[in-house]
C-alpha atoms as a PDB file:
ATOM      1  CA  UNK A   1      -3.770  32.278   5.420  1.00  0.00           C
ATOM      2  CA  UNK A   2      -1.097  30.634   3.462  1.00  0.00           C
ATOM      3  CA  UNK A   3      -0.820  27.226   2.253  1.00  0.00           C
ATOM      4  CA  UNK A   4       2.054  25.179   3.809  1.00  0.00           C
ATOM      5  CA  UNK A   5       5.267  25.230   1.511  1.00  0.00           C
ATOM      6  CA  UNK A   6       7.512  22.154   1.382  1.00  0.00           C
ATOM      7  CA  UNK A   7      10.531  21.653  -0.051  1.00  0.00           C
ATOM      8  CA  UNK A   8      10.291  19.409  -3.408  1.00  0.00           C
ATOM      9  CA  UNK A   9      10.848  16.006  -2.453  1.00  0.00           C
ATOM     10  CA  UNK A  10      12.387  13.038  -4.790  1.00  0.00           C
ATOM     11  CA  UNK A  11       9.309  10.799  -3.795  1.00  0.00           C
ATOM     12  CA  UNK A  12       6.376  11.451  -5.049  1.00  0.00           C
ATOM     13  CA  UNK A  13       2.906   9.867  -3.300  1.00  0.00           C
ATOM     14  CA  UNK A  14       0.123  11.107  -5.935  1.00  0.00           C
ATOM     15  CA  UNK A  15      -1.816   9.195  -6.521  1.00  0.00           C
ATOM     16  CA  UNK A  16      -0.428   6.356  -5.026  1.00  0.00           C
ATOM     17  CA  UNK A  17      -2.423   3.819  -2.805  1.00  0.00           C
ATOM     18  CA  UNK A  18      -1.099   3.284   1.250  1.00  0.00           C
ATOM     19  CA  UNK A  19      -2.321  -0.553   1.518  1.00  0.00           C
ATOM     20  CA  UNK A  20       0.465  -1.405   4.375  1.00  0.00           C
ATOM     21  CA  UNK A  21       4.257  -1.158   5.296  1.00  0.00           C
ATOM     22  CA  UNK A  22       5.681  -3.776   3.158  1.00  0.00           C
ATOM     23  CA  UNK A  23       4.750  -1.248   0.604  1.00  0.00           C
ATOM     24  CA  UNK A  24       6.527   1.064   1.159  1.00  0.00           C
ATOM     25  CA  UNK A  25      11.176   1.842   1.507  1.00  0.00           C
ATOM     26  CA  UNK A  26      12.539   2.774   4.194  1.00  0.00           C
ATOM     27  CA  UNK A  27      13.606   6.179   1.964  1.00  0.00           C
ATOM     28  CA  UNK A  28       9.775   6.523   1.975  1.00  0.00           C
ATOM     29  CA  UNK A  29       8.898   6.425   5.421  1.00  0.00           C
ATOM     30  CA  UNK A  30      11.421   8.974   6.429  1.00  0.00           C
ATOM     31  CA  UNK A  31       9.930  11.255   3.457  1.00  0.00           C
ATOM     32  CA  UNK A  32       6.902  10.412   5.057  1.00  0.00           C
ATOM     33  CA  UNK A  33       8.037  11.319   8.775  1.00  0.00           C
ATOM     34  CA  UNK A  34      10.001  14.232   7.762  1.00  0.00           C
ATOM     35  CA  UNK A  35       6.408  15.638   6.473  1.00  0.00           C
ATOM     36  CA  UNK A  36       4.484  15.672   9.707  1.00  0.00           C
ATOM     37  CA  UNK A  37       5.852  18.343  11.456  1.00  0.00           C
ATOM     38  CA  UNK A  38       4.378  21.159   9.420  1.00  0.00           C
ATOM     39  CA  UNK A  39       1.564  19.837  10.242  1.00  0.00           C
ATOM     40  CA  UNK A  40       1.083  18.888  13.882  1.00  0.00           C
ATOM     41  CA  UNK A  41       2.214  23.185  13.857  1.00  0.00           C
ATOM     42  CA  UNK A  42      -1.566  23.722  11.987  1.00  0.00           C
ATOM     43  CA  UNK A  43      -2.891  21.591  14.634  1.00  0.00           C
ATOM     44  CA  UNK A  44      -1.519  24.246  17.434  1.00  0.00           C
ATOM     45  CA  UNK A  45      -2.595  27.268  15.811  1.00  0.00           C
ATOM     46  CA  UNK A  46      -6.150  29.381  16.722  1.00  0.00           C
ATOM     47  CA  UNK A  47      -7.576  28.545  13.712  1.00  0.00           C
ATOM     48  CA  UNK A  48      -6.971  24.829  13.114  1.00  0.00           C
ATOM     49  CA  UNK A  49      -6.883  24.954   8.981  1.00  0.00           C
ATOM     50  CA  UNK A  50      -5.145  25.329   5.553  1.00  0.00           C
ATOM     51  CA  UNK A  51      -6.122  25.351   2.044  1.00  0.00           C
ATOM     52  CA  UNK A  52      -4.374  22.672   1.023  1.00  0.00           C
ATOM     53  CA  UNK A  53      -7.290  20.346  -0.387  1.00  0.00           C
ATOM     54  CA  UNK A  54      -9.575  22.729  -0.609  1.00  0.00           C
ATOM     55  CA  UNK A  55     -11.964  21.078  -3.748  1.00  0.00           C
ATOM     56  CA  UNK A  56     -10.683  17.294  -2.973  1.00  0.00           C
ATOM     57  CA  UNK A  57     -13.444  14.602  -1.607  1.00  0.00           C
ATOM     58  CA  UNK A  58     -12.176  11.621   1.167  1.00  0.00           C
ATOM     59  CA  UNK A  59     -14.496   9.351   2.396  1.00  0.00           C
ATOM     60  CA  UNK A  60     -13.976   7.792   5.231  1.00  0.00           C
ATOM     61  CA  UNK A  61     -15.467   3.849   4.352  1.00  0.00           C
ATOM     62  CA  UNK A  62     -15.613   1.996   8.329  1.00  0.00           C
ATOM     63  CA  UNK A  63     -16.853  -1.496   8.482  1.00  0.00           C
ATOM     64  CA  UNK A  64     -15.388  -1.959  11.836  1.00  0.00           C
ATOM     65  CA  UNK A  65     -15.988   0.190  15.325  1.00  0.00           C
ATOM     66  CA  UNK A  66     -13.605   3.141  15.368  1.00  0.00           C
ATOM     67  CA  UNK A  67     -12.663   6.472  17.807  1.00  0.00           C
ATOM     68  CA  UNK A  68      -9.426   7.583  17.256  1.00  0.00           C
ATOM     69  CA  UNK A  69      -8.562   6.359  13.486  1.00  0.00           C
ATOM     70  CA  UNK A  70     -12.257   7.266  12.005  1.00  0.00           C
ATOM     71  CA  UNK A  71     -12.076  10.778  13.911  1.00  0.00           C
ATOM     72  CA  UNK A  72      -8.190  11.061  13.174  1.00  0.00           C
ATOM     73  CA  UNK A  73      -9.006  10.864   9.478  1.00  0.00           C
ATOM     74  CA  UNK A  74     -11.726  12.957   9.591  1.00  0.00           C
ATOM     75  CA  UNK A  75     -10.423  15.927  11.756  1.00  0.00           C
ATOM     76  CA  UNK A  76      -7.054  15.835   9.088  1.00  0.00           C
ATOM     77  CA  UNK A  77      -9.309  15.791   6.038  1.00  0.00           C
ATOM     78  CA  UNK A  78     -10.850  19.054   7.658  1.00  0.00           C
ATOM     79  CA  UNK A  79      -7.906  20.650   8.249  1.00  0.00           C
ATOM     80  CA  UNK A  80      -7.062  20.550   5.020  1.00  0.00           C
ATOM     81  CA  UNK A  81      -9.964  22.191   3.639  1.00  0.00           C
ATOM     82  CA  UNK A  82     -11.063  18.506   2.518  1.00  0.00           C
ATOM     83  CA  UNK A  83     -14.949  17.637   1.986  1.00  0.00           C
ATOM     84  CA  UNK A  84     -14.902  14.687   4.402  1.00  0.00           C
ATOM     85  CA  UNK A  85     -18.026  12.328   4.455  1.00  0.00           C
ATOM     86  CA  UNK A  86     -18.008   9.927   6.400  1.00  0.00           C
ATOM     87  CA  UNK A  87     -20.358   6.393   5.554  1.00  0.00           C
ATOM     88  CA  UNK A  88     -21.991   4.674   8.393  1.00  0.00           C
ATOM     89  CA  UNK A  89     -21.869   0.679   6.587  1.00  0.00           C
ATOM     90  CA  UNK A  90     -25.371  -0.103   8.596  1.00  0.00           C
ATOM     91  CA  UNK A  91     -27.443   2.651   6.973  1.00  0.00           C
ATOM     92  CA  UNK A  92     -26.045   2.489   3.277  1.00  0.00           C
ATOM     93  CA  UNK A  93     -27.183   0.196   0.437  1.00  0.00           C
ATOM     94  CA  UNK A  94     -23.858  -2.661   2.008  1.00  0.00           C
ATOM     95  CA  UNK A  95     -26.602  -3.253   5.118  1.00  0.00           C
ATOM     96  CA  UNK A  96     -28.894  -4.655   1.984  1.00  0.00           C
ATOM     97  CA  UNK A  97     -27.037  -6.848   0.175  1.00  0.00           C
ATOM     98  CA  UNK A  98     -24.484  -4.769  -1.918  1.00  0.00           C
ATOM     99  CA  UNK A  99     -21.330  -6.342  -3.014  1.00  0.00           C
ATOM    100  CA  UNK A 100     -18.004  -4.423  -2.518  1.00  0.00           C
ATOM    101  CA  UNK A 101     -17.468  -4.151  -6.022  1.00  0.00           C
ATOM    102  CA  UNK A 102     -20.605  -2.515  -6.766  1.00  0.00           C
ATOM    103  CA  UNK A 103     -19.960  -0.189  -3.539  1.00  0.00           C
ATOM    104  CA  UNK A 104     -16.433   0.698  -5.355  1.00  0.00           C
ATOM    105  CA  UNK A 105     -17.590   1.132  -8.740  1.00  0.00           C
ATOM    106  CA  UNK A 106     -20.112   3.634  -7.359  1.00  0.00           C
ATOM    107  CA  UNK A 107     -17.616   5.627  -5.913  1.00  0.00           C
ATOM    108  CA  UNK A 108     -15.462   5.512  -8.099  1.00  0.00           C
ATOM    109  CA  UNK A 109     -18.978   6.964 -10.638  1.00  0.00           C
ATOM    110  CA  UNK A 110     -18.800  10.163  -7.765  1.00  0.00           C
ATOM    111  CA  UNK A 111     -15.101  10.972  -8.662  1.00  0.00           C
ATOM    112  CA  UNK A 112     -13.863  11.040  -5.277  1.00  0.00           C
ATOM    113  CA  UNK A 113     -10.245  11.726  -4.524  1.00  0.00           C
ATOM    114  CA  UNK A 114      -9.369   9.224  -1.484  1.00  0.00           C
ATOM    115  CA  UNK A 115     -10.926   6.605   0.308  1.00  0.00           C
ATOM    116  CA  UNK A 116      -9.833   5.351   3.801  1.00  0.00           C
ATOM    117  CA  UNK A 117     -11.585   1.897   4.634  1.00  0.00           C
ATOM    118  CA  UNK A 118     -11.027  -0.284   7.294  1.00  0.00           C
ATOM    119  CA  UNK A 119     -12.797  -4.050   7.468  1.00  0.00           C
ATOM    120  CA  UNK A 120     -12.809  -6.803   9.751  1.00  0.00           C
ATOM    121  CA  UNK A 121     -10.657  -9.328   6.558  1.00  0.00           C
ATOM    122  CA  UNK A 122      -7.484  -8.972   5.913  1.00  0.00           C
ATOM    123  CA  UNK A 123      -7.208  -7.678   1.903  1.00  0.00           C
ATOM    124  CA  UNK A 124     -10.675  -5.599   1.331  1.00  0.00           C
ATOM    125  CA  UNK A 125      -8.444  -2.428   1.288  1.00  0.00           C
ATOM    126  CA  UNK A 126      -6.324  -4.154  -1.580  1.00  0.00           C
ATOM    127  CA  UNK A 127      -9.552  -5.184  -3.433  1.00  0.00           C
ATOM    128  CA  UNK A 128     -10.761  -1.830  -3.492  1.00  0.00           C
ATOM    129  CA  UNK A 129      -7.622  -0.343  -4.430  1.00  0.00           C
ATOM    130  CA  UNK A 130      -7.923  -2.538  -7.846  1.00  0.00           C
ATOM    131  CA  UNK A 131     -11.212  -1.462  -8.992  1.00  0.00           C
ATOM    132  CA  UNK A 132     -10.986   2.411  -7.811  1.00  0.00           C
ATOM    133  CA  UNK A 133      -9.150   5.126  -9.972  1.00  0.00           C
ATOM    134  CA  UNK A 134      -8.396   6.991  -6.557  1.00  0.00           C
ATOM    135  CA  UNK A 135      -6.374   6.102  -4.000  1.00  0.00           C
ATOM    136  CA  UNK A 136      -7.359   3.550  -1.297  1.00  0.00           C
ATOM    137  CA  UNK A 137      -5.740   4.364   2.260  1.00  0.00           C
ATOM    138  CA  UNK A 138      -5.751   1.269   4.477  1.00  0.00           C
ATOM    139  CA  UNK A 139      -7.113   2.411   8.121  1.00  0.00           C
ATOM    140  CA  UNK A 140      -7.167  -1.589   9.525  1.00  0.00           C
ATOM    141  CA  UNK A 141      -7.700  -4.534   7.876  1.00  0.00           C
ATOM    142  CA  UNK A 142      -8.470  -7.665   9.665  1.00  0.00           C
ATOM    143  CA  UNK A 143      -5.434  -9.023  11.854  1.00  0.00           C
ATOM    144  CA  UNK A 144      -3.366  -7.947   8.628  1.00  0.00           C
ATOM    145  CA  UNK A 145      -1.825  -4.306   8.648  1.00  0.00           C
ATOM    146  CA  UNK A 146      -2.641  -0.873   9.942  1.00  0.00           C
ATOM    147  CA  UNK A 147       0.163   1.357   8.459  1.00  0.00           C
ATOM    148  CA  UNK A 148      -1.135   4.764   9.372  1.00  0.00           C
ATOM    149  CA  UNK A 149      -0.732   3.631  13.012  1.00  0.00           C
ATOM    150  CA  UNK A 150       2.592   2.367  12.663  1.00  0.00           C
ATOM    151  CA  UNK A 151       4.216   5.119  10.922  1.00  0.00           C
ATOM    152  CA  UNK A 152       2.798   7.343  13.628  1.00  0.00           C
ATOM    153  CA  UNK A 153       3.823   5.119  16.521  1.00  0.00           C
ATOM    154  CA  UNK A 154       7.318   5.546  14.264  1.00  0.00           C
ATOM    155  CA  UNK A 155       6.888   9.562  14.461  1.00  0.00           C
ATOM    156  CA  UNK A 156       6.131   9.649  18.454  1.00  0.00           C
ATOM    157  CA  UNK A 157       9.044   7.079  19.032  1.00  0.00           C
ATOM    158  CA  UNK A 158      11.713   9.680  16.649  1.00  0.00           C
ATOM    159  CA  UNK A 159      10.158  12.656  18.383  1.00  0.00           C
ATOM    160  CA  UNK A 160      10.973  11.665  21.895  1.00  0.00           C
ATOM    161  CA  UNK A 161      14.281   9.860  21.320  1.00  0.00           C
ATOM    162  CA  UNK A 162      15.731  11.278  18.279  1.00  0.00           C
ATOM    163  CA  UNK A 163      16.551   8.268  16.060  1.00  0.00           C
ATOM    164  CA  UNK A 164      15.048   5.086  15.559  1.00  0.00           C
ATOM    165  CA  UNK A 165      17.884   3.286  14.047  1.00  0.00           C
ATOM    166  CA  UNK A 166      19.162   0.720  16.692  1.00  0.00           C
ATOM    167  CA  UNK A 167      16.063   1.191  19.256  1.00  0.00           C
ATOM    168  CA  UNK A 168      14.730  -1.528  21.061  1.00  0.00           C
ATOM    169  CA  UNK A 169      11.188  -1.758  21.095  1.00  0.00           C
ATOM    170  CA  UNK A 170       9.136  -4.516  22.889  1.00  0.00           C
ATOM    171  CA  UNK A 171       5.524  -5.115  21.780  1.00  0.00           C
ATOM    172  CA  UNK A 172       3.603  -6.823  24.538  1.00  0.00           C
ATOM    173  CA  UNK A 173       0.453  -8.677  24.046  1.00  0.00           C
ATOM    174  CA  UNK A 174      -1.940 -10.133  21.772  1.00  0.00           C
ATOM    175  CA  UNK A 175       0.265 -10.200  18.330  1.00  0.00           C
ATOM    176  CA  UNK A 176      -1.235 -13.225  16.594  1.00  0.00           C
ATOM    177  CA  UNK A 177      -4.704 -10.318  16.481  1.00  0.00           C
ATOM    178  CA  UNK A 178      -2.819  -7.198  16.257  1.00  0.00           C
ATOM    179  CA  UNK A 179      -2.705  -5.704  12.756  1.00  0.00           C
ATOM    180  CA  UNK A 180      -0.978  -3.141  14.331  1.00  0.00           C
ATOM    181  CA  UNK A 181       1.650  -5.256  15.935  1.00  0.00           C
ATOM    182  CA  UNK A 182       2.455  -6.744  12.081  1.00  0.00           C
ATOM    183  CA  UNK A 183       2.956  -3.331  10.819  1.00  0.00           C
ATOM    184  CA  UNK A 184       4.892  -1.919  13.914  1.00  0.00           C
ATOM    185  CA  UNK A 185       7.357  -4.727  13.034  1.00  0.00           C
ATOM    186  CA  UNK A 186       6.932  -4.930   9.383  1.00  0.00           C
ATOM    187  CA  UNK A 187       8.115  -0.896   9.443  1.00  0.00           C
ATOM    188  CA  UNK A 188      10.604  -1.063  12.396  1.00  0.00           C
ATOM    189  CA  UNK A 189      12.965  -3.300  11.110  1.00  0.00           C
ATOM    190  CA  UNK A 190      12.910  -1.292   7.612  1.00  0.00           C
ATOM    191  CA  UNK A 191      14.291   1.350   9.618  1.00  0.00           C
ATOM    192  CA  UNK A 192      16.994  -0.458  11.303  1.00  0.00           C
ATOM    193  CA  UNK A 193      15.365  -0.943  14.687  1.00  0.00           C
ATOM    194  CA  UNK A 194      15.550  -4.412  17.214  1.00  0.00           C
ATOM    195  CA  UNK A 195      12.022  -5.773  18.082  1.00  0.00           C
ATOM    196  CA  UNK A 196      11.113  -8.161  20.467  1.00  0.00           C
ATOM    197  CA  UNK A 197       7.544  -9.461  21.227  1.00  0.00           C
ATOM    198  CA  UNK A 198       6.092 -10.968  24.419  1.00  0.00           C
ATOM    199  CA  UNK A 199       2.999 -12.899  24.816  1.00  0.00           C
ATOM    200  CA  UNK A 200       1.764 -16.743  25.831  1.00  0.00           C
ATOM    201  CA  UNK A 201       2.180 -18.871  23.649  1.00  0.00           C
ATOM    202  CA  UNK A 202      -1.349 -19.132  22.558  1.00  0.00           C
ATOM    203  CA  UNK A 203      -1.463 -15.212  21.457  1.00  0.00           C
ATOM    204  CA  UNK A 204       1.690 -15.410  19.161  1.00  0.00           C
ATOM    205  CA  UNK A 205       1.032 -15.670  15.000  1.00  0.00           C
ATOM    206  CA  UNK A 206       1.981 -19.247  13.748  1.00  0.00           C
ATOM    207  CA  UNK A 207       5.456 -18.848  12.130  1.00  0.00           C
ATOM    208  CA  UNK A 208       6.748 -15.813  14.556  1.00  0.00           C
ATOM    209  CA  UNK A 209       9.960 -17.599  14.030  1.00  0.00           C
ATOM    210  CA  UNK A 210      10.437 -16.514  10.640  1.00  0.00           C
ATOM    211  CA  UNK A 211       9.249 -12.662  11.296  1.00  0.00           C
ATOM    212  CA  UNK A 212      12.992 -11.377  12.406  1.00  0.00           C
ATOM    213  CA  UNK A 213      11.787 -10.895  15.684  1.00  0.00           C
ATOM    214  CA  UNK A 214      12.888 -11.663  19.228  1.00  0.00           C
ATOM    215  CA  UNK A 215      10.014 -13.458  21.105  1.00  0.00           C
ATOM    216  CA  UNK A 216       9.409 -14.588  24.542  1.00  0.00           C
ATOM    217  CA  UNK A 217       6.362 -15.664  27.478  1.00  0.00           C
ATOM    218  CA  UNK A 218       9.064 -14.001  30.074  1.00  0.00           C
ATOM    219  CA  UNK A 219       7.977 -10.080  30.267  1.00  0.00           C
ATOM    220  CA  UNK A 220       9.966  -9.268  33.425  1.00  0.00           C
ATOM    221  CA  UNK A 221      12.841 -10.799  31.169  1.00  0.00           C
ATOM    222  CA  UNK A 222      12.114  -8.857  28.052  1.00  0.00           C
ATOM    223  CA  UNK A 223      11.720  -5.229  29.934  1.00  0.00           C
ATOM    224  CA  UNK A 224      15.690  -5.208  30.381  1.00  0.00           C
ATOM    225  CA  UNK A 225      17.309  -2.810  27.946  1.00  0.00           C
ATOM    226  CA  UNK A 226      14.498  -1.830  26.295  1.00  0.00           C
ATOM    227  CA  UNK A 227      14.054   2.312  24.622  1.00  0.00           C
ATOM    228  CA  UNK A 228      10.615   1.559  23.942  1.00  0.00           C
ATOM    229  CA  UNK A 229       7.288  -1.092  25.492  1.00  0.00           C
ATOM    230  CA  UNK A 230       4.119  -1.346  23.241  1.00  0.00           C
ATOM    231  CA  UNK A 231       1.272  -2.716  25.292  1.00  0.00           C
ATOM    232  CA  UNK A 232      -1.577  -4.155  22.937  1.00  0.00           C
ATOM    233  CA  UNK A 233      -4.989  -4.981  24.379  1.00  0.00           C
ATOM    234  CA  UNK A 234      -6.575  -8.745  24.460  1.00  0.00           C
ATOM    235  CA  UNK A 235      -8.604  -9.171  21.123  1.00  0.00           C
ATOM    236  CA  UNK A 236     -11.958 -10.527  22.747  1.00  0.00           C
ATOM    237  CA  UNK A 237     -13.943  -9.501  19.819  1.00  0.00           C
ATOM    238  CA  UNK A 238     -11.681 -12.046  17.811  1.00  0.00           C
ATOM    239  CA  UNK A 239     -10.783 -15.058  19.627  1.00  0.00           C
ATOM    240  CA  UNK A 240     -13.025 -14.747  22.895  1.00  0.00           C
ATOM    241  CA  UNK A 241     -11.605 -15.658  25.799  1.00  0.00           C
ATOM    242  CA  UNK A 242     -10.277 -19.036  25.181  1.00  0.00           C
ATOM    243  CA  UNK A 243      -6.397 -18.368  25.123  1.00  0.00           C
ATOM    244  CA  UNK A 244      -5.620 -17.718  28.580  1.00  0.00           C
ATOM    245  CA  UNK A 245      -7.514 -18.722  32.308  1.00  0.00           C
ATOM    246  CA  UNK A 246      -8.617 -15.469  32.970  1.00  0.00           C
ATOM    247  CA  UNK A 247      -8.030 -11.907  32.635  1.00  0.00           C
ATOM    248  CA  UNK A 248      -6.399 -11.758  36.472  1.00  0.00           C
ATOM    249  CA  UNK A 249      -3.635 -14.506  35.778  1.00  0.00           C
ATOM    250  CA  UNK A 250      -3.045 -12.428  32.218  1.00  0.00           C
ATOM    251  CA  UNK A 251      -2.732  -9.137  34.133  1.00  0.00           C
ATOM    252  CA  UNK A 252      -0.176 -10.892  36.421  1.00  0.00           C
ATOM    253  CA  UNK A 253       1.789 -11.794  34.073  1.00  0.00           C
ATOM    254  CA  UNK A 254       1.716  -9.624  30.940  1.00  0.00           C
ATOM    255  CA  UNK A 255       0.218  -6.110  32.812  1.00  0.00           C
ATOM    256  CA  UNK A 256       2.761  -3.323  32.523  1.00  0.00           C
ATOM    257  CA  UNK A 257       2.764  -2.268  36.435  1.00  0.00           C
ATOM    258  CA  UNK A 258       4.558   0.096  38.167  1.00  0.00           C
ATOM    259  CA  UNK A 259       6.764  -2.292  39.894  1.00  0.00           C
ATOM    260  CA  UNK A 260       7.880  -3.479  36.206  1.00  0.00           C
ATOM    261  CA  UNK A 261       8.443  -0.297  35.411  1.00  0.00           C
ATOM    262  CA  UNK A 262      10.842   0.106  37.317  1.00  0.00           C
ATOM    263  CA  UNK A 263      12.935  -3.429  35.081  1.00  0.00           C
ATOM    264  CA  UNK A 264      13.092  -1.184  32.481  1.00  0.00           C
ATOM    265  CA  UNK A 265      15.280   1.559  31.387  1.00  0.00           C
ATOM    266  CA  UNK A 266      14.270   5.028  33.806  1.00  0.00           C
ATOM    267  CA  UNK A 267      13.504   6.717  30.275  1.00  0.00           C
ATOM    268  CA  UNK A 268      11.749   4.076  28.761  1.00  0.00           C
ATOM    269  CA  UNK A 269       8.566   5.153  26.721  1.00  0.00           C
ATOM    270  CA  UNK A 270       5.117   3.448  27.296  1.00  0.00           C
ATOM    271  CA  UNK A 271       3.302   3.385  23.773  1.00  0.00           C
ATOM    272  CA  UNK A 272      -0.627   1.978  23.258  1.00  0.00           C
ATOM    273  CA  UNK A 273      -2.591   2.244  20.188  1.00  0.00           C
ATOM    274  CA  UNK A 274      -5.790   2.571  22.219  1.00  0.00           C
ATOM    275  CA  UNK A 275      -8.374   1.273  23.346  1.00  0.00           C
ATOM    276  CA  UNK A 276      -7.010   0.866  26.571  1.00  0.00           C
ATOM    277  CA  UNK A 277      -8.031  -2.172  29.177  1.00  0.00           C
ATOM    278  CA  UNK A 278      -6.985  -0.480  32.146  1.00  0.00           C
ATOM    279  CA  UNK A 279      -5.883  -2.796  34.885  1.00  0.00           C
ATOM    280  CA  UNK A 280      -5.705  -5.774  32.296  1.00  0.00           C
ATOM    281  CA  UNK A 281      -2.720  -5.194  29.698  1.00  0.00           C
ATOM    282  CA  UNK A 282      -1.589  -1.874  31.440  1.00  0.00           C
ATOM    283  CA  UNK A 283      -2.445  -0.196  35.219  1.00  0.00           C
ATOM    284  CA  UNK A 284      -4.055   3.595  35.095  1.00  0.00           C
ATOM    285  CA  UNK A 285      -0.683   4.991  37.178  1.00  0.00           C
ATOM    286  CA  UNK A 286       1.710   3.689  34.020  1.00  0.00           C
ATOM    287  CA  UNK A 287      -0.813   5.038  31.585  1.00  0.00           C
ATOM    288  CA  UNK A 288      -1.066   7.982  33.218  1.00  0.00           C
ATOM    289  CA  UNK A 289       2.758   8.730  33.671  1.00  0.00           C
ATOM    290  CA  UNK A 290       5.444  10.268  32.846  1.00  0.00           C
ATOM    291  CA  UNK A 291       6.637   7.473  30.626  1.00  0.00           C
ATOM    292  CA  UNK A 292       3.759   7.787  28.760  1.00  0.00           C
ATOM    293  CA  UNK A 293       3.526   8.845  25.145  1.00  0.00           C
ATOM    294  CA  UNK A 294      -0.126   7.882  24.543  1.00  0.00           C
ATOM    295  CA  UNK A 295      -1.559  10.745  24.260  1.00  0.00           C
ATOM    296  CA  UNK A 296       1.180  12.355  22.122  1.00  0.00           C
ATOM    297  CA  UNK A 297       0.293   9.263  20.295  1.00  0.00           C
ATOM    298  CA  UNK A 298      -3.074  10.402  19.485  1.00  0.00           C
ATOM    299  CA  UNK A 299      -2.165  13.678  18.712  1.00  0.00           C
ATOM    300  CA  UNK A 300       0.648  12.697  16.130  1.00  0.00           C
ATOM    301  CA  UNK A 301      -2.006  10.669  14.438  1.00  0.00           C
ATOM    302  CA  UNK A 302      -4.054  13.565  13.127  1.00  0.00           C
ATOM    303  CA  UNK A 303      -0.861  15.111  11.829  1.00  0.00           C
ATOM    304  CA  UNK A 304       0.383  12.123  10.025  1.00  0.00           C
ATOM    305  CA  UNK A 305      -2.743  11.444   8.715  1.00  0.00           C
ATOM    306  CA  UNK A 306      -2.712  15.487   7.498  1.00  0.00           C
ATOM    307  CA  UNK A 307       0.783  14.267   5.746  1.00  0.00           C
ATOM    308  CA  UNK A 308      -0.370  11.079   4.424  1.00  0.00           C
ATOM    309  CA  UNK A 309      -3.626  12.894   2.522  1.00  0.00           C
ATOM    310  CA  UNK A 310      -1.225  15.781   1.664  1.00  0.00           C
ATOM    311  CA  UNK A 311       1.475  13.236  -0.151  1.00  0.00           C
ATOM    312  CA  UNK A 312      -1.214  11.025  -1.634  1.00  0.00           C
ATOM    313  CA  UNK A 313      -4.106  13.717  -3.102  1.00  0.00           C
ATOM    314  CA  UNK A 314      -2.243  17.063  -2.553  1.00  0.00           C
ATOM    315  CA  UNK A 315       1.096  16.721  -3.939  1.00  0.00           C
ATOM    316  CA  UNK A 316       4.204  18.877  -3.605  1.00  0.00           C
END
């Protein structure tokens, strides 16, 4: 089996740390995108697996509950030939008492060649990232970024429909929590797209005004004219459930039904980054159809994630 050949790109990753999208051009996110394809064609094959980082070490670092990014990461480390290990925080020496520094100095003493963390405060990532040699891949940090999400979400969204310059994309939900909202946002408008966000009042950031977004409480409103709806979940693990009356009167009026469905353009695309509350921010029959690109979603993930440790420990 061969290792996947790619033309020699002007941007080189090695080495370089993925902490969030402010990081990175807009030049680099379509070097980024333009890499992923190869990939998600491993991901379709019998045998699931190139040599690509065959000899390199990632360790997936998860302070937080995780499916689909933990298992993402993994499953594209493994393709690659990677030696994946994966560190549960409640059995390892951080459940007694270990600082984070000590944590990264010890890993950087095993010479690994990637770490992917994710942590419930916003900046751990970037803390690591200054005391370890290797790179530090941000998989979620606190309400702060999640950049591996959004330049998937970015992937799906230029699969389906082509282009993303001059798209309009409506993220619905709890933004003031979503890390992913702030890099969704953070990374669309790099690349030239409109973005509009809908919520109550109560479950927008403090100083939305000044994030170059469109933002509104009115979601029947906001579905006109729109290429693209994001539906984020409530953050009850955050906030509890003091920002609205009750999860019936939120479904009411910020649930992505059917019947608003059919406000919106007939190809509009239905995006979550999981997990889904059914029958609270979105009903089963709209997550289930044909406007849906969740799933896709999920499978673009473990190819951009194959792309991401490919540009970052592999090289070209």
């Amino acid at each position: 089996m061969h290792e996947i050949d790619h033309a020699e790109d002007t941007i080189d990753f090695r080495g370089r740390d993925l902490l969030g999208m402010a990081d990175l051009t807009a030049a680099e996110i379509t070097t980024i995108l333009d890499t992923v394809a190869s990939f998600k064609e491993v991901s379709e094959r019998d045998i699931k697996k190139v040599p690509t980082l065959r000899g390199k070490t990632v360790i997936n670092l998860f302070f937080e509950p995780s499916t689909r990014t933990r298992t993402s990461f993994e499953i594209a480390g493994k393709r690659l030939s990677a030696d994946v290990i994966n560190i549960s925080v409640s059995t390892s020496s951080m459940s007694k008492g270990e600082s984070l520094r000590d944590t990264a100095d010890n890993l950087a003493a095993m010479r690994t060649d990637a770490l992917i963390v994710r942590h419930k405060s916003a900046g751990v990532p970037h803390m690591l990232a200054r005391y370890l040699p290797s790179p530090v891949i941000n998989a979620g940090d606190g309400a702060h970024e999640h950049p591996t999400q959004a330049l998937l979400d970015l992937y799906t969204i230029r699969e389906k429909l082509g282009t993303l310059a001059g798209r309009n994309v409506l993220i619905v939900g709890d933004i003031a929590s979503s890390r992913v909202a702030r890099s969704n946002i953070i990374a669309m408008r790099k690349m030239d797209m409109q973005v509009s966000v809908c919520a109550p009042l109560t479950m927008l950031p403090v100083g939305i005004e000044s994030w170059g977004v469109d933002y509104t409480s009115d979601f029947d409103a906001a579905l006109q004219g729109t290429d693209v709806v994001m539906m984020l979940r409530i953050q009850r693990e955050r906030h509890g459930d003091v920002l609205f009356p009750s999860l019936q009167e939120y479904a009411s009026r910020y649930g992505l039904t059917s019947a608003r469905m059919r406000l919106a353009k007939p190809e509009v695309l239905v995006m979550h980054p999981g997990p889904m509350n059914r029958g609270v921010e979105i009903a089963p029959e709209v997550a289930d159809g044909l406007e849906s690109v969740i799933l896709q979603q999920v499978t673009n993930g473990v190819a951009l994630r194959m792309a991401v440790l490919y540009l970052i420990i592999g090289g070209s």
